[in-house]
Protein backbone atom coordinates (compact mmCIF):
# COMPACT_ATOMS: atom_id res chain seq x y z
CA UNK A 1 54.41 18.93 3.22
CA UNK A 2 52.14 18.25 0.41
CA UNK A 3 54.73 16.95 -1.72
CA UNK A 4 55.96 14.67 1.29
CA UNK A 5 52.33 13.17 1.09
CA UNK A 6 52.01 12.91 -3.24
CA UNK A 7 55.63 11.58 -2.87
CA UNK A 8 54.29 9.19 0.12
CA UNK A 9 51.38 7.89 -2.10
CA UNK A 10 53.45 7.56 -5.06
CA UNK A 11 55.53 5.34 -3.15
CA UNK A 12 52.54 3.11 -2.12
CA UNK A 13 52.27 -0.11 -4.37
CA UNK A 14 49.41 -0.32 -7.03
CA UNK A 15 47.61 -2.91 -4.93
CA UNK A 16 47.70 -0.05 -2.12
CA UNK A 17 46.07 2.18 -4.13
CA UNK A 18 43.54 -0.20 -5.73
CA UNK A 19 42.57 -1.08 -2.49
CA UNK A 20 41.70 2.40 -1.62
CA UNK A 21 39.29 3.20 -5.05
CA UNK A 22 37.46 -0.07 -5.91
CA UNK A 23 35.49 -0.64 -2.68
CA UNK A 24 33.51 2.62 -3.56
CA UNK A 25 32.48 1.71 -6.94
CA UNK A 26 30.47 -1.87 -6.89
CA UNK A 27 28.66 -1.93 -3.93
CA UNK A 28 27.23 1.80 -4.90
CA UNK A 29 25.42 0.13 -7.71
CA UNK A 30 21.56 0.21 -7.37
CA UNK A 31 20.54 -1.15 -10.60
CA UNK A 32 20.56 -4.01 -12.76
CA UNK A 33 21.51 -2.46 -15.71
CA UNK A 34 24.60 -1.36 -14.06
CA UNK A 35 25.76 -5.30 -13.83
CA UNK A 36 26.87 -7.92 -15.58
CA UNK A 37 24.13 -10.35 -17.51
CA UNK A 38 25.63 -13.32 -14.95
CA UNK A 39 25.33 -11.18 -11.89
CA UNK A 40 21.99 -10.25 -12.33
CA UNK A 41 20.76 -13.84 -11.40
CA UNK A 42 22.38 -14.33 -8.31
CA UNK A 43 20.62 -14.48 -4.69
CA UNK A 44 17.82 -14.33 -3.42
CA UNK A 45 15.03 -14.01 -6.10
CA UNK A 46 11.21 -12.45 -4.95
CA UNK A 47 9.76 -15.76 -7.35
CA UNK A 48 11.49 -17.64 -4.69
CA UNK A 49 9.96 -16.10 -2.11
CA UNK A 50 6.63 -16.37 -3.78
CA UNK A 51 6.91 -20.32 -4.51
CA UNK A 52 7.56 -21.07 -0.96
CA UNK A 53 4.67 -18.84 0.22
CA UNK A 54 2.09 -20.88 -1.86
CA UNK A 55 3.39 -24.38 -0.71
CA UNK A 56 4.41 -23.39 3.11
CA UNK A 57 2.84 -20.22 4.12
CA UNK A 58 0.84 -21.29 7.12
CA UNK A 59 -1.94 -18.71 7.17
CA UNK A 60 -2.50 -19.23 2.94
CA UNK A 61 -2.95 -23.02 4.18
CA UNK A 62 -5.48 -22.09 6.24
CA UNK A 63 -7.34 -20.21 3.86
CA UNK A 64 -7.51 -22.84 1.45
CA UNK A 65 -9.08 -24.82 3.76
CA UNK A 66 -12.18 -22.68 3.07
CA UNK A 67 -12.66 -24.48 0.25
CA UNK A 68 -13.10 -27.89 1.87
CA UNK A 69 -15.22 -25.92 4.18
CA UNK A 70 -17.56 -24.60 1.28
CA UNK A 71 -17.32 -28.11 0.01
CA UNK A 72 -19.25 -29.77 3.23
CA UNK A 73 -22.05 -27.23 3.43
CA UNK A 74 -22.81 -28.29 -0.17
CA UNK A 75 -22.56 -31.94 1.09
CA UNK A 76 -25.23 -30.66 4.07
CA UNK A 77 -28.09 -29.15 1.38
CA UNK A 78 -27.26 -32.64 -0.64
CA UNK A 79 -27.99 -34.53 2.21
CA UNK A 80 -31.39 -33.14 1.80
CA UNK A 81 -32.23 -34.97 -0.88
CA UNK A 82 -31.10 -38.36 0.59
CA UNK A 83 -32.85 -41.46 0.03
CA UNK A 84 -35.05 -42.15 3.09
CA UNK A 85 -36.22 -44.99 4.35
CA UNK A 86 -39.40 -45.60 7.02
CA UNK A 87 -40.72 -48.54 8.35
CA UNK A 88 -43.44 -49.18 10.79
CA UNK A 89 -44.49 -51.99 13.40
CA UNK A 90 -47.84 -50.99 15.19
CA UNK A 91 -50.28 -53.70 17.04
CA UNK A 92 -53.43 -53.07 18.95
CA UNK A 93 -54.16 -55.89 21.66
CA UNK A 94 -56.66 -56.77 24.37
CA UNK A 95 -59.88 -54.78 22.78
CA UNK A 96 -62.29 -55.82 20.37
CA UNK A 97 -59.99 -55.60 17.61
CA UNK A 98 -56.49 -57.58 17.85
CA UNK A 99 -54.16 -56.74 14.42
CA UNK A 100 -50.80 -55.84 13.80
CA UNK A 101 -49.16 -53.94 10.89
CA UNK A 102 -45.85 -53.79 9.14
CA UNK A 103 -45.14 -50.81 6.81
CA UNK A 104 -41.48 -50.24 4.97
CA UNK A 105 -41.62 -47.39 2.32
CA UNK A 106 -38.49 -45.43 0.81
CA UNK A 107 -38.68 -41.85 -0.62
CA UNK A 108 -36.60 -39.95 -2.84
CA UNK A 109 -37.12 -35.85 -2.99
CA UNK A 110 -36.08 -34.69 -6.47
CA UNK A 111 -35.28 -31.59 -8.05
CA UNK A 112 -37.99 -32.21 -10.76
CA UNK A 113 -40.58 -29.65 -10.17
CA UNK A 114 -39.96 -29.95 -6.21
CA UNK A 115 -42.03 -33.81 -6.66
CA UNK A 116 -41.00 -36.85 -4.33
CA UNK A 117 -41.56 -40.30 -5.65
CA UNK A 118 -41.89 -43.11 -2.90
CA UNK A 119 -42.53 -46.84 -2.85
CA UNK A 120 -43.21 -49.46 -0.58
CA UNK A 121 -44.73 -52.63 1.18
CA UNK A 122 -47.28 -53.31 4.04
CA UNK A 123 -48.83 -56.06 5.63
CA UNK A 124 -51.37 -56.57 8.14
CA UNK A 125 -53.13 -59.20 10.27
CA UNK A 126 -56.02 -59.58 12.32
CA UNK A 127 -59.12 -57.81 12.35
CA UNK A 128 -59.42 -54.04 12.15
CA UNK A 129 -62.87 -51.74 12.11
CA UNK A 130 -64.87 -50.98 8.38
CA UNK A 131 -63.60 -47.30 9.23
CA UNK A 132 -59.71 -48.50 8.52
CA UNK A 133 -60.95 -51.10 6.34
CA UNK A 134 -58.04 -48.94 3.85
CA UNK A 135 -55.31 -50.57 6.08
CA UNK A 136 -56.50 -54.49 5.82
CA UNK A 137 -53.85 -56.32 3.27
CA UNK A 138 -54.06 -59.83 2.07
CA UNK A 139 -51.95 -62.77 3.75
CA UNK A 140 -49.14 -61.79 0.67
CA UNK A 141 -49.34 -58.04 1.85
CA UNK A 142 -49.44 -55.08 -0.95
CA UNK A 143 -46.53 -53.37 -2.86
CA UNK A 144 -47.48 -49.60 -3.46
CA UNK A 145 -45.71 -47.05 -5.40
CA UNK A 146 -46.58 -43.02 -5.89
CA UNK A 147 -45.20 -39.46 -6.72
CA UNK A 148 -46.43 -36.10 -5.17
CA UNK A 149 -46.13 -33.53 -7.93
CA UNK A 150 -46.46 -29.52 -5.97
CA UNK A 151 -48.85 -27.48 -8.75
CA UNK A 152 -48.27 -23.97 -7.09
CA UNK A 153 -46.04 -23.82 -4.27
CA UNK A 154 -42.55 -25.45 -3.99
CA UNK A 155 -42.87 -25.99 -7.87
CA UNK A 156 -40.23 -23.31 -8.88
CA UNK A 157 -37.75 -23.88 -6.27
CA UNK A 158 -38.60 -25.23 -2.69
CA UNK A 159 -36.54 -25.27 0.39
CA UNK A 160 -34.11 -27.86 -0.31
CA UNK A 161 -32.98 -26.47 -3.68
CA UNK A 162 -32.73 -22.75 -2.36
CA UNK A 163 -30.78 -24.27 0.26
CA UNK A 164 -28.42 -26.12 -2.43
CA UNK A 165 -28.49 -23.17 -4.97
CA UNK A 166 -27.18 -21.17 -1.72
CA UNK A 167 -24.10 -23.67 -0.88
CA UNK A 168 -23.18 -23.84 -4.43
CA UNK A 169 -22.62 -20.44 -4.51
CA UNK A 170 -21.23 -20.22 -1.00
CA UNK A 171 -18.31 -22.41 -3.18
CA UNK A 172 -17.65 -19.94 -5.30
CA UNK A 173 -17.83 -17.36 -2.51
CA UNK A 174 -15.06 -19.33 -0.74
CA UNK A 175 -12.90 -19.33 -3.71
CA UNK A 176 -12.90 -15.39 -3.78
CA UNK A 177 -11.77 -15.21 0.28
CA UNK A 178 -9.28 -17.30 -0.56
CA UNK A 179 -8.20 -15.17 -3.68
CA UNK A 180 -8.62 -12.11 -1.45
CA UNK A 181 -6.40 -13.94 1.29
CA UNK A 182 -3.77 -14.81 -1.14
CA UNK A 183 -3.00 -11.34 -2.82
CA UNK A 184 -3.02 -9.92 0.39
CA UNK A 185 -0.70 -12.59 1.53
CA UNK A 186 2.06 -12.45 -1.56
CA UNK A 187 2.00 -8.61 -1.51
CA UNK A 188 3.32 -8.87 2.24
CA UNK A 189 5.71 -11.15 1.11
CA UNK A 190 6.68 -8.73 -1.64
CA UNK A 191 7.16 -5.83 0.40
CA UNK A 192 8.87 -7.61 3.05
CA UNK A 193 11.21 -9.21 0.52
CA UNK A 194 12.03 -5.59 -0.90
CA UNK A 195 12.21 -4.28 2.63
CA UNK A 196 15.26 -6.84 2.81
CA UNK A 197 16.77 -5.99 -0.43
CA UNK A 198 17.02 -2.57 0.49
CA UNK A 199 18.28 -3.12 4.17
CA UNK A 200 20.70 -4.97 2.21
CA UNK A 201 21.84 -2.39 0.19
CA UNK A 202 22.40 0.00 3.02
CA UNK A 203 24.38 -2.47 3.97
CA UNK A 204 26.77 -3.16 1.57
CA UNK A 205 27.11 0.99 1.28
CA UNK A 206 28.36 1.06 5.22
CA UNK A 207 30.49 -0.94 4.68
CA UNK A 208 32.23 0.16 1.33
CA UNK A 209 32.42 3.66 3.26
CA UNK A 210 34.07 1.58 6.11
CA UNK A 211 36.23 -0.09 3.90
CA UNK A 212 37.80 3.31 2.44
CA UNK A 213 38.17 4.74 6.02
CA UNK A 214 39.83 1.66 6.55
CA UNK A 215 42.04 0.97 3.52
CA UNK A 216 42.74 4.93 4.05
CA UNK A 217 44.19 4.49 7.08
CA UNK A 218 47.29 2.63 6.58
CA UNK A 219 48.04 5.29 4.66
CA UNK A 220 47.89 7.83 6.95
CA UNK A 221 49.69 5.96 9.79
CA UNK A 222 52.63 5.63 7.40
CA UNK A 223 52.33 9.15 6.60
CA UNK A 224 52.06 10.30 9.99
CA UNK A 225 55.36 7.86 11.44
CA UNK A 226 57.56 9.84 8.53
CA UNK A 227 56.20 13.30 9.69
CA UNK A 228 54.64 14.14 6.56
CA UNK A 229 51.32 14.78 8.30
CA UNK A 230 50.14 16.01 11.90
CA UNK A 231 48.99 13.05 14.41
CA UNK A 232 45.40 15.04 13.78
CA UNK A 233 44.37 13.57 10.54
CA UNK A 234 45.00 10.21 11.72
CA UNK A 235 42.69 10.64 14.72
CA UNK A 236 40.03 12.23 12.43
CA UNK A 237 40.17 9.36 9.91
CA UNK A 238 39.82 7.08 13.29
CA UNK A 239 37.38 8.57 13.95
CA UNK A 240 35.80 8.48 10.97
CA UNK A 241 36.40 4.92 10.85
CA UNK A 242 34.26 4.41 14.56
CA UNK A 243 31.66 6.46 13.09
CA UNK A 244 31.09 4.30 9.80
CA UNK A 245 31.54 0.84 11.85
CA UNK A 246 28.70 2.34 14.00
CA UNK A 247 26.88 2.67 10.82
CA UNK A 248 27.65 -1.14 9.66
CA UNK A 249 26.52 -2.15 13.17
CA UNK A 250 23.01 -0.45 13.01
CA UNK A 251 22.67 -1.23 9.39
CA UNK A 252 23.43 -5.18 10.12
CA UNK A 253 20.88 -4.98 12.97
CA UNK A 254 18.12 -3.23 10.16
CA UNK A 255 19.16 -6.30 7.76
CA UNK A 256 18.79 -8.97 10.43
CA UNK A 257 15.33 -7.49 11.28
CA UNK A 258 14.57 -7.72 7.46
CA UNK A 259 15.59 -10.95 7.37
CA UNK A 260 13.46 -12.43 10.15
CA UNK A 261 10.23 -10.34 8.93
CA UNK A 262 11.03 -12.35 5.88
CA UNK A 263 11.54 -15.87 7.13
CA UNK A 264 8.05 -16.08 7.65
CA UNK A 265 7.28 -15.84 4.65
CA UNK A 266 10.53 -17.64 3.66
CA UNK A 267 10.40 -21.44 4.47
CA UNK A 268 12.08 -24.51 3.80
CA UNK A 269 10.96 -27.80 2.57
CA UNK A 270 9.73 -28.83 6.24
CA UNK A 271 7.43 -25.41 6.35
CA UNK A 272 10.00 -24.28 9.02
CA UNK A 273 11.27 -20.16 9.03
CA UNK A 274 14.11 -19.88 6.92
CA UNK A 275 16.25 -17.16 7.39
CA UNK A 276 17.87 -15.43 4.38
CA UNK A 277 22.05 -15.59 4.44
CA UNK A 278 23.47 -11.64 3.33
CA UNK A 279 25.47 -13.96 0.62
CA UNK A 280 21.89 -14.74 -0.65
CA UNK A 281 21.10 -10.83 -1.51
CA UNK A 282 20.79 -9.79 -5.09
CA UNK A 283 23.49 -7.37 -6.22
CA UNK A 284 20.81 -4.64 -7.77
CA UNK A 285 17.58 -3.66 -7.79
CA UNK A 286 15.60 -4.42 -11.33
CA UNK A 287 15.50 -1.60 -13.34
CA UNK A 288 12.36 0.31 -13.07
CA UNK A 289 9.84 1.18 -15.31
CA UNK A 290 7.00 3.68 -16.19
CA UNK A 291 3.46 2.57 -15.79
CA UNK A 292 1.83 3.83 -18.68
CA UNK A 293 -1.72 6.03 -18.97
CA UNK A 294 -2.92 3.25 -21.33
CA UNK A 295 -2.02 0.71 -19.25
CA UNK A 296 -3.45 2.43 -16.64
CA UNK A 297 -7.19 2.63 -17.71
CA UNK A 298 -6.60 -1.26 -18.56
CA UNK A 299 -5.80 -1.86 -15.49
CA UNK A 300 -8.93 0.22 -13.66
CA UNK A 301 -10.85 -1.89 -15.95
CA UNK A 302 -9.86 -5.40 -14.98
CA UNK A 303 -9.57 -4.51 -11.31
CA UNK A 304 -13.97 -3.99 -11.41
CA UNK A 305 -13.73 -7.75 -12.90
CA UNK A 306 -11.46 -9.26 -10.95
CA UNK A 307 -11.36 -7.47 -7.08
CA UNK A 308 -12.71 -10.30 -5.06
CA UNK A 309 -14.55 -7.75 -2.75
CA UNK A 310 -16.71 -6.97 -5.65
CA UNK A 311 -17.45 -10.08 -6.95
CA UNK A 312 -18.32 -11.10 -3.34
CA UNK A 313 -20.86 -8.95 -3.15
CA UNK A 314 -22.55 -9.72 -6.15
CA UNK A 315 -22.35 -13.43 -5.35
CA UNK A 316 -24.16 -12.10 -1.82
CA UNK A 317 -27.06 -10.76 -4.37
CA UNK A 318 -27.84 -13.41 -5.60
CA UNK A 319 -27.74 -15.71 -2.60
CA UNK A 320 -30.35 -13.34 -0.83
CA UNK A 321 -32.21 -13.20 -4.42
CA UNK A 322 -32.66 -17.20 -3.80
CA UNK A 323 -34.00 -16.41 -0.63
CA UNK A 324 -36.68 -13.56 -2.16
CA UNK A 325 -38.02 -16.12 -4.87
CA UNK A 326 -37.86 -18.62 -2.16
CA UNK A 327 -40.31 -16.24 0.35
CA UNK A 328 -42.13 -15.35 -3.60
CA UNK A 329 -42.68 -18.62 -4.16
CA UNK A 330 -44.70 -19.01 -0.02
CA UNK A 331 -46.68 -16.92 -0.87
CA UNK A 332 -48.60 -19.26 -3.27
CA UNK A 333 -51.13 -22.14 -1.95
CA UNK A 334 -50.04 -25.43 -2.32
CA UNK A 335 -51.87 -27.30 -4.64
CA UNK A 336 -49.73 -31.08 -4.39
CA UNK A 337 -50.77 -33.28 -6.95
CA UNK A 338 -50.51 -37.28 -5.98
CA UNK A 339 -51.18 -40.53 -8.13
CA UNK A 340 -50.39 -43.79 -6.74
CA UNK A 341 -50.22 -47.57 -7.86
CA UNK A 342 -51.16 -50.47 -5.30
CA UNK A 343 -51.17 -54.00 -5.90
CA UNK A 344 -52.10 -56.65 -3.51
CA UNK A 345 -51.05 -59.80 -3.12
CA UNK A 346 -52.20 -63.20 -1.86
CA UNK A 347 -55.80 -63.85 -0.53
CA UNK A 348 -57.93 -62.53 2.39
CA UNK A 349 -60.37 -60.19 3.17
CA UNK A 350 -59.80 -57.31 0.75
CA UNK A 351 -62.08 -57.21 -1.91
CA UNK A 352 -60.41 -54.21 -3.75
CA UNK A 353 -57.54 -54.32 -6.39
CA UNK A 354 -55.40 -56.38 -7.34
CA UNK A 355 -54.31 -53.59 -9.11
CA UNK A 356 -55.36 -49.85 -8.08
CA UNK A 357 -54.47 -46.39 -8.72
CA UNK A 358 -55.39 -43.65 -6.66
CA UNK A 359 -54.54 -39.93 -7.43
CA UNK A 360 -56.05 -36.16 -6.12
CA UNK A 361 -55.07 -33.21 -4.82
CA UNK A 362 -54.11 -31.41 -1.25
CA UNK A 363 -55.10 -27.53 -1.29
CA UNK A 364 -53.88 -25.72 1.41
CA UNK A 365 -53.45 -21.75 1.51
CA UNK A 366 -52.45 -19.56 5.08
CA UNK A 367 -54.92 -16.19 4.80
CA UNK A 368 -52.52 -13.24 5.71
CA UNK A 369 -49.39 -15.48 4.87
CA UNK A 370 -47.37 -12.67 6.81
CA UNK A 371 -44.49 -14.66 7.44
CA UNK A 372 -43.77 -15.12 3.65
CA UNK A 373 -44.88 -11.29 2.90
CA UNK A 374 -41.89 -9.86 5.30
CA UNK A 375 -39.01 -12.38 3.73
CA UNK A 376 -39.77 -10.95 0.59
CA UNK A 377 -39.27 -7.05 2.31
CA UNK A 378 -36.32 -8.30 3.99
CA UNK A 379 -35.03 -9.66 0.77
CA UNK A 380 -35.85 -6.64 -1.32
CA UNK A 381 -34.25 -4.74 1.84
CA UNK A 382 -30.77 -6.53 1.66
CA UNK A 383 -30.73 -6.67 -2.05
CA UNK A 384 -30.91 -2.56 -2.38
CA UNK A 385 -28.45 -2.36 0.84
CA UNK A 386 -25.76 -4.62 -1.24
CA UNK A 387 -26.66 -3.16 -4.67
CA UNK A 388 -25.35 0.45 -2.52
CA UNK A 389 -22.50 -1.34 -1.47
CA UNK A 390 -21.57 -2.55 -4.73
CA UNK A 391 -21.51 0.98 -6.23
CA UNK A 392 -19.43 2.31 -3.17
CA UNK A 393 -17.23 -0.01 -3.79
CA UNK A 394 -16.44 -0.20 -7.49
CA UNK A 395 -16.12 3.33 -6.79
CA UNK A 396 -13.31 2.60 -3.77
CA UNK A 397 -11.62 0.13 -5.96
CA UNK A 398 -10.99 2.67 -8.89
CA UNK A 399 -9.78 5.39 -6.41
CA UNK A 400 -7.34 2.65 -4.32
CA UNK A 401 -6.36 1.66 -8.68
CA UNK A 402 -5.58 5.34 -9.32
CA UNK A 403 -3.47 6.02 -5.12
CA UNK A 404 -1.44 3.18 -6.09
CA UNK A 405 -0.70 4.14 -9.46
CA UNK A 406 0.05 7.38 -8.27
CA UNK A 407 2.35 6.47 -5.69
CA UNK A 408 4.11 3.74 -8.36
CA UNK A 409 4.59 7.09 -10.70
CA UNK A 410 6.50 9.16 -7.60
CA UNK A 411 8.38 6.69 -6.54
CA UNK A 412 9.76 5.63 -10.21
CA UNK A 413 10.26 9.45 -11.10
CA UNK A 414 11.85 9.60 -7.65
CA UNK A 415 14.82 7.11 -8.25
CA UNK A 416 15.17 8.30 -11.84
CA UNK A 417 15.93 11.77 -9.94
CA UNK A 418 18.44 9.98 -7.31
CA UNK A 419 19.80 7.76 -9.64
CA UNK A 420 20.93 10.90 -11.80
CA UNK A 421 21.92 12.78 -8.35
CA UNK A 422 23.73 9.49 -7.35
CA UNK A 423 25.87 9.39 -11.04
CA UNK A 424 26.89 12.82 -10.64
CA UNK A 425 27.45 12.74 -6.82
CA UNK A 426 29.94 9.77 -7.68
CA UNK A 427 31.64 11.93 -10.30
CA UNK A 428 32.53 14.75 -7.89
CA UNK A 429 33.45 12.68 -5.74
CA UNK A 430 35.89 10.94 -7.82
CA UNK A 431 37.03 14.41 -8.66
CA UNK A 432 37.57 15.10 -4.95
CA UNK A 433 40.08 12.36 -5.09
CA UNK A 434 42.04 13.29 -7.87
CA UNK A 435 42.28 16.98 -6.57
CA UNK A 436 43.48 15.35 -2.86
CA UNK A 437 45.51 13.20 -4.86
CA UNK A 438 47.08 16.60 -6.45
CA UNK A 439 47.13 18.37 -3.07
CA UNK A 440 44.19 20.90 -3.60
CA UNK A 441 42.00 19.27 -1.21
CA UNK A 442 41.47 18.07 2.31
CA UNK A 443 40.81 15.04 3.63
CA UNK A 444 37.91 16.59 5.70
CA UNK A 445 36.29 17.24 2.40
CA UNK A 446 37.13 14.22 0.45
CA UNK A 447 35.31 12.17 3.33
CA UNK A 448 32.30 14.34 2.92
CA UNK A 449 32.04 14.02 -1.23
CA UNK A 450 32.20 9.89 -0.39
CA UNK A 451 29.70 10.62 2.63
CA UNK A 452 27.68 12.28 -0.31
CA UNK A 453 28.19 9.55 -2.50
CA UNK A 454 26.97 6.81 0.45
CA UNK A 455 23.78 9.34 1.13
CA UNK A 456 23.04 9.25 -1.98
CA UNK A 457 23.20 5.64 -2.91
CA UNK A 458 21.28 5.22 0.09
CA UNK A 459 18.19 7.34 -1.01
CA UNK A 460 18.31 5.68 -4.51
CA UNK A 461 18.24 1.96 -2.62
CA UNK A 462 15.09 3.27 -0.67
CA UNK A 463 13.42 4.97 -3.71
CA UNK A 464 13.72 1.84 -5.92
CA UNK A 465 12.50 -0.20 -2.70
CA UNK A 466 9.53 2.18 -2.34
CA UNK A 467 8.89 1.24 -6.26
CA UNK A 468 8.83 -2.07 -5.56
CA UNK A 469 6.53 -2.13 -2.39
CA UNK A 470 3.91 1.17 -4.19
CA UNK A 471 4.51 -1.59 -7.27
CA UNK A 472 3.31 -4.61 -4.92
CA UNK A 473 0.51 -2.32 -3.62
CA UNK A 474 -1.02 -1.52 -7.46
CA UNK A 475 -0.67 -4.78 -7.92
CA UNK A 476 -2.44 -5.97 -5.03
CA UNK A 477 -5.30 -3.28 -5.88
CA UNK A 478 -5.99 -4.38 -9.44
CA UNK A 479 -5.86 -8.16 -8.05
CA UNK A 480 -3.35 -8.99 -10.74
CA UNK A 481 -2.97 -12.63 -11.02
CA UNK A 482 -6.70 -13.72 -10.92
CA UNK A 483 -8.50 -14.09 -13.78
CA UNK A 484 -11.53 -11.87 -14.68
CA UNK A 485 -15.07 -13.76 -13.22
CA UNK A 486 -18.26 -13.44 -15.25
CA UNK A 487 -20.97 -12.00 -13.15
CA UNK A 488 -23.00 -14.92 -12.52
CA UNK A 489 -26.97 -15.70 -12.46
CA UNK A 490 -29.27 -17.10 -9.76
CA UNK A 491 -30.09 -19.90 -12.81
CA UNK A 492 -26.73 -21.16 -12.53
CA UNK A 493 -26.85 -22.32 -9.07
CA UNK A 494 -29.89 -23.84 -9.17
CA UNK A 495 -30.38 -27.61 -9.81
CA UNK A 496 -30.82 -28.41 -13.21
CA UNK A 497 -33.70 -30.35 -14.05
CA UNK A 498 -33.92 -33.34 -14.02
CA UNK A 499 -31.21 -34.43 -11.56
CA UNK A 500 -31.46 -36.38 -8.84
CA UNK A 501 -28.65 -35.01 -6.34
């Protein structure tokens, strides 16, 4: 009987038989290495995926809007410093003393030494007691002009510029949430991208186990109608061919899944979900590689100047060490220093001037000054609670650094295992063949060595995904792709003298 069947396949045409071998070699392929240079390119590429996540990504377009955010609370602590401009109508009628008074007068707060500078014009009519004799102009009115200079208090910083020194570095605050958003966000995309590759993959392996069943079982029908074989191993390869289809369905249901996880980050020109096509999937993994002890320790090195979680906090010092110099700097009397220049025009009653300049000084100090005494405990308070924090977690960065580089090292020594079991798997397999080809095997166990072969392929596809997504997570922990930011100083937020915001 066995020479009925070697006579049988003998008989087949070389197409037959060509049909029956190649669909187990390609699609068993894991890596890149194992393709051709022009094959390599094709599909679906991760910098694809990437690109459209930056322009279309919905929830990365709302983080940026942070910025803009940042952006109008600076505008806010600007407006503080706004040009303002009073003016005053007052009369007093029916009494002993009828007059009326017009006063305009602008004033501009400045970041010089916390001083204001102010100018303006006033006229009066009518009489008016000796007391506010001060208030009487001439018929052409009087132009006046003055700056208040703060001696003590509000000289170092003031209100307005803590508030200011605070939004600038509530910028630079937003910048990091959206550099923390946006790793986050491309490492999703990267392990959902990989999580399609390899659903992919096990894909492509159903069905090149389908396809042997398949191409295996004209074979055996032709066998079987010239009585060369029982009506049994026709059945059992039918079967086997159910089972496998089975295993195409399921696996074309995990690669649809894969594929709509992806389309969100996926997206076409309109922002809209764009599912990936199975024609679209690369042929291979990239080949992996070791990550290195040296590059390692670089790595744990950049990650404590570039996490944004740690340069958030540090940012947070020195917001609420504005706010202790701020409650410092209340504690001090205010001693104001004012000079001013009046000139009156026209004629009338007022025998002073034309030109005078008045100047002196306001002194005015709270006793207990409590309120400023606890800001400066609360300050001192947050600034050891963050300083804590900070340790903790340069501390937590270097241990997630060292989990993710330890999971990138099992999973890479993992497929270099499979990839060897997979090469050798394949080669007793195709010695399986040959032997059934010979008639010292069964077809029973030539379907398990390809069964084998598929598990095997299968386990590299997932270890090389499992690279890729432990790769995505180390990279995501040492916040690759952001540049290294210079611990700043309080100094650099505050308003340089002398501008004028």
């Amino acid at each position: 009987m066995r020479v009925a069947i070697i006579a049988l396949w003998c008989s087949f045409s070389l197409e037959a038989q060509q049909q029956l071998r190649l669909p187990q070699q390609r699609p068993l392929t894991n890596r890149a290495s194992e393709l051709k240079a022009e094959e390599v390119a094709q599909g679906l590429q991760l910098s694809q995926v990437l690109e459209s996540v930056n322009r279309h990504y919905p929830p990365l377009r709302a983080a940026l809007l942070e910025r803009p955010l940042a952006e109008a609370d600076q505008l806010v602590a600007l407006g503080r410093f706004d040009l303002l401009l009073r003016a005053r109508l007052e009369g007093q009628k029916f009494g002993f003393y009828e007059n009326e008074r017009f006063q305009m007068q602008v004033e501009q707060p400045t970041t010089l030494w916390g001083s204001t500078v102010y100018s303006g014009y006033a006229q009066t009519t009518g009489r008016y007691p000796d007391y506010d004799g001060k208030l009487l102009t001439n018929d052409g009115g009087q132009y006046f002009g003055g700056v208040r200079v703060p001696l003590a208090r509000d000289r170092a910083i003031d209100s307005r510029r803590a508030d200011l020194a605070q939004r600038r570095i509530g910028l630079s605050l937003a910048d990091l949430s959206i550099d923390q958003q946006r790793i986050a966000i491309l490492q999703g995309a990267t392990r959902r991208y990989w999580d399609w590759v390899a659903a992919g993959r096990r894909l492509m392996i159903a069905k090149a186990l389908l396809d042997v069943a398949q191409a295996r079982d004209s074979i055996l029908t032709e066998a079987v109608r010239l009585g060369a074989l029982p009506q049994f191993e026709q059945l059992d390869n039918q079967r086997l061919v159910l089972q496998r289809r089975n295993n195409v369905v399921e696996a074309q249901r995990a690669i649809e899944n894969a594929a709509i996880e992806l389309s969100l980050f996926l997206r076409d020109d309109q922002g809209k979900p764009r599912l990936a096509e199975e024609s679209q999937l690369p042929l291979a993994f990239p080949d992996p590689g070791a990550l290195e002890d040296a590059q390692l320790l670089a790595d744990l090195e950049a990650a404590q100047a570039r996490r944004p979680d740690i340069m958030r906090l540090i940012f947070q010092r020195n917001q609420v060490e504005i706010d202790r110099r701020l409650a410092q700097n209340q504690r001090l009397p205010s001693v104001d220093l004012f000079t001013e220049y009046v000139r009156e025009l026209g004629t009338g009653p007022v025998k002073r001037g034309p030109n005078d300049v008045r100047a002196g000084i306001i002194f005015e100090l709270p006793f207990q000054r409590r309120q400023a005494k606890g800001r400066v405990q609360a300050a001192e308070a947050r600034m050891k609670q963050i300083d804590q924090r900070e340790t903790f977690q340069r501390d937590q960065v270097t241990a997630e650094v060292r989990d993710a580089a330890s999971a990138v090292r099992a999973a890479y020594e993992r497929s270099r295992v499979l990839h060897e079991e997979l090469r050798i798997t394949r080669q007793v397999e195709e010695a399986e063949r040959t032997r059934y080809e010979l008639g010292d095997s069964t077809l029973f166990v030539l379907n398990q060595r390809e069964q084998s072969t598929a598990e095997a392929a299968v386990r590299e596809a997932n270890a090389l995904a499992d690279y890729y997504r432990a790769f995505a997570a180390y990279e995501l922990a040492i916040a690759r792709g952001l540049n290294p930011v210079t611990a700043p100083k309080v100094e650099d937020a505050m308003p340089k003298l002398p501008v004028v915001p």
